[in-house]
Protein backbone atom coordinates (compact mmCIF):
# COMPACT_ATOMS: atom_id res chain seq x y z
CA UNK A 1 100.18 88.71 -17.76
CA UNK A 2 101.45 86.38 -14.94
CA UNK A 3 99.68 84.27 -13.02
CA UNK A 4 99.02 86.01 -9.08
CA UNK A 5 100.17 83.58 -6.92
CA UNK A 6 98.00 82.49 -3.73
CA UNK A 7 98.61 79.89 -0.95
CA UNK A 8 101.28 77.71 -0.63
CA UNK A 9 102.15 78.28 -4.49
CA UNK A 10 103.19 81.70 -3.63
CA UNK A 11 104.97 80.64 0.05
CA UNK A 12 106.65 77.98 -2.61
CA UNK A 13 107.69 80.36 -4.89
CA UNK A 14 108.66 82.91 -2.00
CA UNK A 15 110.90 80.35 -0.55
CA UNK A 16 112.73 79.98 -4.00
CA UNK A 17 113.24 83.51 -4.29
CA UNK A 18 114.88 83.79 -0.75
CA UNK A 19 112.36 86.15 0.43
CA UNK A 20 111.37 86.60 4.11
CA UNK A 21 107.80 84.43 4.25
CA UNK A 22 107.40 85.40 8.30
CA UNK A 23 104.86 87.90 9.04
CA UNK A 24 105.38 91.16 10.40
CA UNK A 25 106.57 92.39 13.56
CA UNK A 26 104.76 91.91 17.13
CA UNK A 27 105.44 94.47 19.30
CA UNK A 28 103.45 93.30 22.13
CA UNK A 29 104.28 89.02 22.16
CA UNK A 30 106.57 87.25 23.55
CA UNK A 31 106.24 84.94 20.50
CA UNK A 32 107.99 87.92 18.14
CA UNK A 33 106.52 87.52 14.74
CA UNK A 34 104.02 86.23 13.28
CA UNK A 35 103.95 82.71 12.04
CA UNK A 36 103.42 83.70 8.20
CA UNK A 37 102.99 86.83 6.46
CA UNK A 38 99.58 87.85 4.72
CA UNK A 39 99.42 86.62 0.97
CA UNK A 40 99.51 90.31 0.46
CA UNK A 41 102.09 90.89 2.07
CA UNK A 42 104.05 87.72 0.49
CA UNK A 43 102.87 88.88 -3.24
CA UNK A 44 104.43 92.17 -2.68
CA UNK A 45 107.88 90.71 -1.51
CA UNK A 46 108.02 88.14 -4.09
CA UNK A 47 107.18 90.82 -7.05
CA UNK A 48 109.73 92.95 -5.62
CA UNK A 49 112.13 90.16 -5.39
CA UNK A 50 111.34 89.42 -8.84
CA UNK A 51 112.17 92.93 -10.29
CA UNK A 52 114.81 93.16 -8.59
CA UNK A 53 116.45 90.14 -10.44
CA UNK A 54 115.12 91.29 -13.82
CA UNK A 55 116.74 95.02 -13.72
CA UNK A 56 119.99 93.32 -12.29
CA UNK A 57 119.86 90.70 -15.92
CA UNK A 58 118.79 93.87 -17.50
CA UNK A 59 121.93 95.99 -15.93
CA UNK A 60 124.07 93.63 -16.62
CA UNK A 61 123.13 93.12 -20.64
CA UNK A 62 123.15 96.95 -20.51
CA UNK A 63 126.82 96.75 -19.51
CA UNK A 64 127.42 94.32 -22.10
CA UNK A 65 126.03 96.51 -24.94
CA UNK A 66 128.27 99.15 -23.50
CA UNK A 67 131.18 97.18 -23.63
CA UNK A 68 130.82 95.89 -27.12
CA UNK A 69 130.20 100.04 -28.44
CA UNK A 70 133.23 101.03 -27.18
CA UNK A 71 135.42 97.99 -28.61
CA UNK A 72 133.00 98.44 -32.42
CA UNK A 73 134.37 102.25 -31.84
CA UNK A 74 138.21 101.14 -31.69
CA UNK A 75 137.92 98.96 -34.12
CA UNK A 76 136.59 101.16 -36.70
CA UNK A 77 139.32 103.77 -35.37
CA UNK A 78 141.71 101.72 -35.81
CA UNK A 79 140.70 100.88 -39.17
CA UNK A 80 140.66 104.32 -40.49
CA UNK A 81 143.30 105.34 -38.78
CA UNK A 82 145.39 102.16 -40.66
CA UNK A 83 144.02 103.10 -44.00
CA UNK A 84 145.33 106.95 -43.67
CA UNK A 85 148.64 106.07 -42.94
């Protein structure tokens, strides 16, 4: 199991991922937001982040597969259909 990132690892890490590392909302302040978001808050994004790059490999290797099934099944068509004639 991985590693739960803390501290500036996981603002690091964040950062690389393109994910938001600003905190949440203020709705009272003039400043806007908060400076940085919980680590909580930053694990979260960053896991989600991450999945969301492993089921778009895994969609794409998916495709793949699907692609090569359908060209196996035309070739093996063809084949037969060669050897009836």
């Amino acid at each position: 199991m991985k590693k739960i990132l803390e501290g500036d690892e996981l603002e690091q890490r964040a950062r690389e991922l393109g994910v938001d590392i600003q905190g949440e909302l203020i709705t009272q302040s003039s400043v806007g937001r908060h400076e940085r978001a919980s680590d909580y808050e930053l694990q979260k994004r960053v896991i989600e982040a991450e999945r969301s790059i492993r089921e778009s490999r895994l969609w794409k290797l998916a495709l793949i597969s699907a692609i090569a099934s359908v060209i196996s099944a035309a070739a093996a068509l063809l084949a037969v259909l060669s050897k009836w004639k």
